[in-house]
Protein backbone atom coordinates (compact mmCIF):
# COMPACT_ATOMS: atom_id res chain seq x y z
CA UNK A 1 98.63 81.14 106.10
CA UNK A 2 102.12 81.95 105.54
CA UNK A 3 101.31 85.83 107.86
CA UNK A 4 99.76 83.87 111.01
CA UNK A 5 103.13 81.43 110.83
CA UNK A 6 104.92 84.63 111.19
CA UNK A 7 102.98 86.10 113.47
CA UNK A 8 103.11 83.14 115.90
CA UNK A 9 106.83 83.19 115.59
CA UNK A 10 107.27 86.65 116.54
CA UNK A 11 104.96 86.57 119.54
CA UNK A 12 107.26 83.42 120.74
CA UNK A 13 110.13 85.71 119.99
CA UNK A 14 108.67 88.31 121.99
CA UNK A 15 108.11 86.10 125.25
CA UNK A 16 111.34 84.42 124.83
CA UNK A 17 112.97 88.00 125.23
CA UNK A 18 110.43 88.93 127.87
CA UNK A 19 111.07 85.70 130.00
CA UNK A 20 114.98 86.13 129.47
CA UNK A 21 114.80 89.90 130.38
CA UNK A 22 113.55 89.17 133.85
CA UNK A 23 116.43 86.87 134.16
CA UNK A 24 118.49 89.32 133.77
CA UNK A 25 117.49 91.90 135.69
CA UNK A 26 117.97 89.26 138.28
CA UNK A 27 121.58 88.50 137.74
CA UNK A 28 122.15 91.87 137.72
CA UNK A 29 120.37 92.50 141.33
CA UNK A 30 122.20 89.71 143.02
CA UNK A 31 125.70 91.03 141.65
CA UNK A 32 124.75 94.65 142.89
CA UNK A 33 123.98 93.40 146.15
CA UNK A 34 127.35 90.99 145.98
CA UNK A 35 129.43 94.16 145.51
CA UNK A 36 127.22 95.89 148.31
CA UNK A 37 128.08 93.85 150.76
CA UNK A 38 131.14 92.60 149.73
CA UNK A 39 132.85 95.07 147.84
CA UNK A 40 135.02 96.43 150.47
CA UNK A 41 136.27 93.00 151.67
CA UNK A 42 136.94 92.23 147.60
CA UNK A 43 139.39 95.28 146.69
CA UNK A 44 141.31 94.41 149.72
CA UNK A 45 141.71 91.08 148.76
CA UNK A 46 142.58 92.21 145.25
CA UNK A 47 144.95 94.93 146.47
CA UNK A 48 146.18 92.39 149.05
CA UNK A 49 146.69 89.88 145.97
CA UNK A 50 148.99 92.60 143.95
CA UNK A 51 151.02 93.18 146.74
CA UNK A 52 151.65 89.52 147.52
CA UNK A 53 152.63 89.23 143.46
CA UNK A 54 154.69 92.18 143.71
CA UNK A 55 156.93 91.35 146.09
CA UNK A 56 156.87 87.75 145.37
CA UNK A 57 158.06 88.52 141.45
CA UNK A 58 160.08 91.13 142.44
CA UNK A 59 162.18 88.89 144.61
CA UNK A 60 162.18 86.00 142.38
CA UNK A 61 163.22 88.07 139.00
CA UNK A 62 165.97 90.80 141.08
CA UNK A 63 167.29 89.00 143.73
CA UNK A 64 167.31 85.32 142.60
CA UNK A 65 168.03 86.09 139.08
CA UNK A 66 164.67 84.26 137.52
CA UNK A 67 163.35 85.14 134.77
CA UNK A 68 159.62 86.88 135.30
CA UNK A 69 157.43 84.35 133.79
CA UNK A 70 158.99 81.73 135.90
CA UNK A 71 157.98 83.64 138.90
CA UNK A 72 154.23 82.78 138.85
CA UNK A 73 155.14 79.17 140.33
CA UNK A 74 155.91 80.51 143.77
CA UNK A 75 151.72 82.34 143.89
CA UNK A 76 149.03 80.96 145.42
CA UNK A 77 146.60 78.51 143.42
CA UNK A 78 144.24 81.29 143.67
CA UNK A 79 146.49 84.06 142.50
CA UNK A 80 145.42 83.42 138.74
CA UNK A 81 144.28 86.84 137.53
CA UNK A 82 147.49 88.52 138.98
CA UNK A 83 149.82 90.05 136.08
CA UNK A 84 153.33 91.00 136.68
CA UNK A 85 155.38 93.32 134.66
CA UNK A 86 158.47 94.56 135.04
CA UNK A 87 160.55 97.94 134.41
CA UNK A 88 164.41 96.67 133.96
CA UNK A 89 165.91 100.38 134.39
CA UNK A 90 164.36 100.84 137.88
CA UNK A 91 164.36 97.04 138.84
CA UNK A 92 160.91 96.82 139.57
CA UNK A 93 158.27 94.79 139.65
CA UNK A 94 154.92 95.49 138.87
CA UNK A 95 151.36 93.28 139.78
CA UNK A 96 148.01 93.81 139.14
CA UNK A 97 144.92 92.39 140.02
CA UNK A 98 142.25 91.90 136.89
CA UNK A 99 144.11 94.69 135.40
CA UNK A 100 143.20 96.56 138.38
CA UNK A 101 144.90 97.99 141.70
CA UNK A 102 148.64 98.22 140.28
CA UNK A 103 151.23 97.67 143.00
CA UNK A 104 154.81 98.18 142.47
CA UNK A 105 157.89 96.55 144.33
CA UNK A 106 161.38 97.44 143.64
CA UNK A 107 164.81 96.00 144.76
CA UNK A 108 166.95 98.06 146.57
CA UNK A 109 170.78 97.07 146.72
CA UNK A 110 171.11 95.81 150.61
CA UNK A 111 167.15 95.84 151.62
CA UNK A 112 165.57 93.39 148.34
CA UNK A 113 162.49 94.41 147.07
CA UNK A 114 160.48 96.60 149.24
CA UNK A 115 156.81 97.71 147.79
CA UNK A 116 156.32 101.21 146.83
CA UNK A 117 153.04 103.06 148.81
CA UNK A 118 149.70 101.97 147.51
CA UNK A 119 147.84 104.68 146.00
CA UNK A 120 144.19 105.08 146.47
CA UNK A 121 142.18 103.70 144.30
């Protein structure tokens, strides 16, 4: 008795994992076809967003004398997975987006904070 209980677990096991790999494969389609059609429009938003936080925290930390953390109250509501760091010998200000698309903006004695080229990536 005790084999068949086993048994009859295992094939529920089995259909559980069939019925949830189907699901899946699903979510996985409709996020290939998100970045498909999307995915263009997305990194320039992103890149778009690092700028924004470059500049922004640049400008806050250099030229009004804040410190960097403080600097995230003057983004956007949706700016929350920008990260700034900055690099105190060449007084710059670094954002990303998501970890991604680094942009760098650095203060220049008589211009502010002017963003460095973005590189392609």
């Amino acid at each position: 008795m005790a084999t068949s209980r086993s048994a009859s677990s295992t094939a529920r096991a089995a259909g559980r994992r069939r019925r949830h790999g189907w699901l899946g494969w699903l979510i996985l389609s409709a996020g290939a076809v998100v970045v498909l059609l999307y995915g263009g429009t997305l990194r320039q938003q992103a890149r778009a967003q690092a700028a924004y936080g470059a500049r922004i925290g640049c400008s806050c930390h250099y030229v009004e004398g804040r410190p960097l953390g403080d600097c995230r109250k003057d983004f956007a509501p949706d700016m929350a997975l920008v990260t700034l760091g900055d690099d105190k010998d060449a007084r710059s200000v670094t954002a990303r987006f998501a970890l991604l698309f680094p942009t760098t903006a650095t203060y220049r004695e008589g211009a502010g904070c002017l963003l460095e080229p973005w590189r392609r990536n």
